[in-house]
Protein backbone atom coordinates (compact mmCIF):
# COMPACT_ATOMS: atom_id res chain seq x y z
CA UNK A 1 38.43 0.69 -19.50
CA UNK A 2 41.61 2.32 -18.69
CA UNK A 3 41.95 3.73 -15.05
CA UNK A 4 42.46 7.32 -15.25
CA UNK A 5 44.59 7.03 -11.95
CA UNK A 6 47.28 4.21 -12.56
CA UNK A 7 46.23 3.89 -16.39
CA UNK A 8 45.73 -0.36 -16.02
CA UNK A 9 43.30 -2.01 -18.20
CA UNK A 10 42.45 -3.88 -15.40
CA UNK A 11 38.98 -3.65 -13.64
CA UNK A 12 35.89 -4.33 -12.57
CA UNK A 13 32.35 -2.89 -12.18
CA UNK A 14 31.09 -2.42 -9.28
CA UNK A 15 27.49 -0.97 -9.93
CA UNK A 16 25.72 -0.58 -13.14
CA UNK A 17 22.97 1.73 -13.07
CA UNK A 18 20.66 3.31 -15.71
CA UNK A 19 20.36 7.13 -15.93
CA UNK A 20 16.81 8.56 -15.63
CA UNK A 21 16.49 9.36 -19.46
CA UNK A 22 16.86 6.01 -20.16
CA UNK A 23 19.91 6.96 -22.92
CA UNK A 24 23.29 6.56 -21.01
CA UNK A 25 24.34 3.61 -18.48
CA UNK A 26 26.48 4.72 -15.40
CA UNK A 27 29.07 2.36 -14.54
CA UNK A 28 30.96 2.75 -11.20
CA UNK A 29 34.48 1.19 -11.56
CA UNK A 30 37.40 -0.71 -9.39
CA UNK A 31 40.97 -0.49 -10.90
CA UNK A 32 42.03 -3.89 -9.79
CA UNK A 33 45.71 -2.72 -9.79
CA UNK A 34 45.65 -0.06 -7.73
CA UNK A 35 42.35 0.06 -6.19
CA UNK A 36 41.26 3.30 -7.71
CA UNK A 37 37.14 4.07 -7.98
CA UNK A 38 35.87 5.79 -11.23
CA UNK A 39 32.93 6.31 -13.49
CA UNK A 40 31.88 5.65 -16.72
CA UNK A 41 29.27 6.27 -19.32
CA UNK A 42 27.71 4.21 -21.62
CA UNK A 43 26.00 5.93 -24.49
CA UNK A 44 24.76 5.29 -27.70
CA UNK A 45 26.17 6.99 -30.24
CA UNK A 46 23.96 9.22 -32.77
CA UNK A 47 24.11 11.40 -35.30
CA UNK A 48 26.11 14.38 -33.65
CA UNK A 49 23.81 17.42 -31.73
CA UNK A 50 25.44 20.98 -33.63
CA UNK A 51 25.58 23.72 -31.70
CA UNK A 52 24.49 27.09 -33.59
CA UNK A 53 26.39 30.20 -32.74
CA UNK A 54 24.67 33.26 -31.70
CA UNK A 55 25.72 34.47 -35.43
CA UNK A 56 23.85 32.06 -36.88
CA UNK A 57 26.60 31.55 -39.60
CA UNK A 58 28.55 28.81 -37.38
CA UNK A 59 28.13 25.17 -36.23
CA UNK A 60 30.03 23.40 -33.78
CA UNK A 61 29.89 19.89 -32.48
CA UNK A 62 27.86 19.60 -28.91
CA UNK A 63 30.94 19.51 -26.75
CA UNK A 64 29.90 18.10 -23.01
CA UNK A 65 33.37 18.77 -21.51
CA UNK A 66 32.72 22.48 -22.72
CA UNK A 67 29.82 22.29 -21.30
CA UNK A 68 31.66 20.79 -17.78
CA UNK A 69 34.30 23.46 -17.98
CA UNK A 70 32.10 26.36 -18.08
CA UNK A 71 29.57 24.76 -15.16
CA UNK A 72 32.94 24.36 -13.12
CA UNK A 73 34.21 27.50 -13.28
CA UNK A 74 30.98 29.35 -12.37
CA UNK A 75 30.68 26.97 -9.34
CA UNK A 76 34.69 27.20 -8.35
CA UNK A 77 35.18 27.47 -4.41
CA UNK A 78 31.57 27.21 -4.22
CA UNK A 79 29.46 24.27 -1.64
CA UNK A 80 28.37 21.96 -4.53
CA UNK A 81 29.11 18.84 -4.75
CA UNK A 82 31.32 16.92 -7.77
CA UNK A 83 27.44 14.61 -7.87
CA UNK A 84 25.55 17.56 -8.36
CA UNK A 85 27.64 19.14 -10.91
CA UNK A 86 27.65 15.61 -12.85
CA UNK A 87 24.14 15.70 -12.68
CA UNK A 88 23.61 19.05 -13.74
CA UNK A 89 25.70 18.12 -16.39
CA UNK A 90 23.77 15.14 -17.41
CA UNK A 91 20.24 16.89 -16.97
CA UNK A 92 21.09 20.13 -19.41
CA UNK A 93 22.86 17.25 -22.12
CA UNK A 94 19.88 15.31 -22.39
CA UNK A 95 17.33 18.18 -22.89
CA UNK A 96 19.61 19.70 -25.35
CA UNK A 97 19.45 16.35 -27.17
CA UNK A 98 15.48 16.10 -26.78
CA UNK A 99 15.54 20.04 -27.81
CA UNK A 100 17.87 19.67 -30.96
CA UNK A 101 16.28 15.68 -31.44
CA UNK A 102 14.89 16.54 -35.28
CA UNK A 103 16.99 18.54 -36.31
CA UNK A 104 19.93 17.48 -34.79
CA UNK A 105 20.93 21.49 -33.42
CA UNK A 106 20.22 23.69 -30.78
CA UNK A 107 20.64 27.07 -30.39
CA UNK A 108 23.82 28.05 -28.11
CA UNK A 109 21.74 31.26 -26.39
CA UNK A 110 19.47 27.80 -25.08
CA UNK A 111 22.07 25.56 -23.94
CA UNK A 112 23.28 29.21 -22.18
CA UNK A 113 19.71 29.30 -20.76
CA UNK A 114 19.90 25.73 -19.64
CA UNK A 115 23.05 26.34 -17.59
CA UNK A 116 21.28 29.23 -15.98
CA UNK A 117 18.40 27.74 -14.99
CA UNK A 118 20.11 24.91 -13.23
CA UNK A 119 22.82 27.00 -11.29
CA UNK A 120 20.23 29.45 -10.30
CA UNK A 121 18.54 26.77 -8.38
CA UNK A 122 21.64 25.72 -6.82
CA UNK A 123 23.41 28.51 -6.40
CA UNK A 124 23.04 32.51 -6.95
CA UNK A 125 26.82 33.27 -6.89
CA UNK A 126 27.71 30.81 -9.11
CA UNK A 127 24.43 31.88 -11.54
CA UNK A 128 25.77 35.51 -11.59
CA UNK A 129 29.36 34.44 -12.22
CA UNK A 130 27.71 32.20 -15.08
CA UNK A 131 25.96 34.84 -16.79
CA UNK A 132 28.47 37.73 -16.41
CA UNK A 133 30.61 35.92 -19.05
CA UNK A 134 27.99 34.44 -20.96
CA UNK A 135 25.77 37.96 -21.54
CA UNK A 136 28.62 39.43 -21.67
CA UNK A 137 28.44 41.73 -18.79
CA UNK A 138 30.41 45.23 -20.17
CA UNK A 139 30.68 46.74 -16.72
CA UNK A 140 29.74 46.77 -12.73
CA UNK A 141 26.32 48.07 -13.31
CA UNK A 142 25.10 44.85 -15.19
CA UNK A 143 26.30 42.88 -12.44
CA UNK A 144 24.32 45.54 -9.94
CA UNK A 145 21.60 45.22 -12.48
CA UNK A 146 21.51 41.02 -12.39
CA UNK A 147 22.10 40.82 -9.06
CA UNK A 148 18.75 43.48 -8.18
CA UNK A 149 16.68 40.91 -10.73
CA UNK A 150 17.73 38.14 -8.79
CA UNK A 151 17.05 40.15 -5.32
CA UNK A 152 13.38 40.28 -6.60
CA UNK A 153 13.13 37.00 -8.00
CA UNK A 154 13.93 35.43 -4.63
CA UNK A 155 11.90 37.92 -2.67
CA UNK A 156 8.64 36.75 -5.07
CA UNK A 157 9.40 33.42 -4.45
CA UNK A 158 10.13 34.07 -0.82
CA UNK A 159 6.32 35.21 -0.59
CA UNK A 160 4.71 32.66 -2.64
CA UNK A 161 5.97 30.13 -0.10
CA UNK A 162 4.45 32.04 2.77
């Protein structure tokens, strides 16, 4: 495995652990040249998961640094960890692949769904930022319009816990 930092083909694991789906092995590495720490997956390869555009008339490959990119930039400058964005990561990947497991596709409005659910439960500014670009929001009163849902979704759930 080449170290991303130095780029030696030198190294050695360090811990080998098995993620909770049972599909992917995480590997936590030690350049030997330059010390550097870094992870990698194990994974077997399938048949690829297609991702169906909200036209319906388009198919794309399942792209997980897509995925990554978007989940970043709704959590930029925000208190979450680079562990809990990996796992986020790994979570909404491997129910898309049990979702889109017979027919090898999922819809893209339910990986978008996926992504909500998770940063919602996390965290609310990075959920609105999320789904300002991905419904689309037109102008400031669908982010005043999101942002009173969510007001009443956390008040409900505020009183079900009292």
């Amino acid at each position: 495995m080449r170290c991303p930092h130095c780029h030696s083909l030198e190294d050695k694991v360090i811990e080998s652990r098995t993620l909770a789906s049972g599909d992917a092995i995480r590997r936590r590495r030690e350049c030997i040249e330059c010390g550097y720490r870094f992870t990698s997956y194990e994974r077997i390869e399938e048949k690829q998961l297609m991702v169906v555009k909200r036209t319906g008339d388009r198919r794309e490959p399942f792209s997980r640094e897509k995925l990554e990119r978007g989940i970043q930039r709704a959590l930029e400058k925000r208190p979450v960890s680079q562990v809990q964005i990996e796992n986020i990561i790994n979570q909404i990947e491997d129910e898309a692949a049990m979702k889109g497991r017979g027919s090898h596709e999922i819809a893209s409005h339910e990986v978008g769904e996926m992504v909500l659910k998770k940063l919602y439960r996390i965290d609310r500014v990075a959920y609105i930022r999320f789904a300002s670009v991905y419904r689309n929001f037109e102008d400031v009163d669908e982010f005043v319009r999101e942002i009173e849902t969510l007001s009443v979704v956390a008040d409900d759930e505020q009183q079900d816990e009292n």
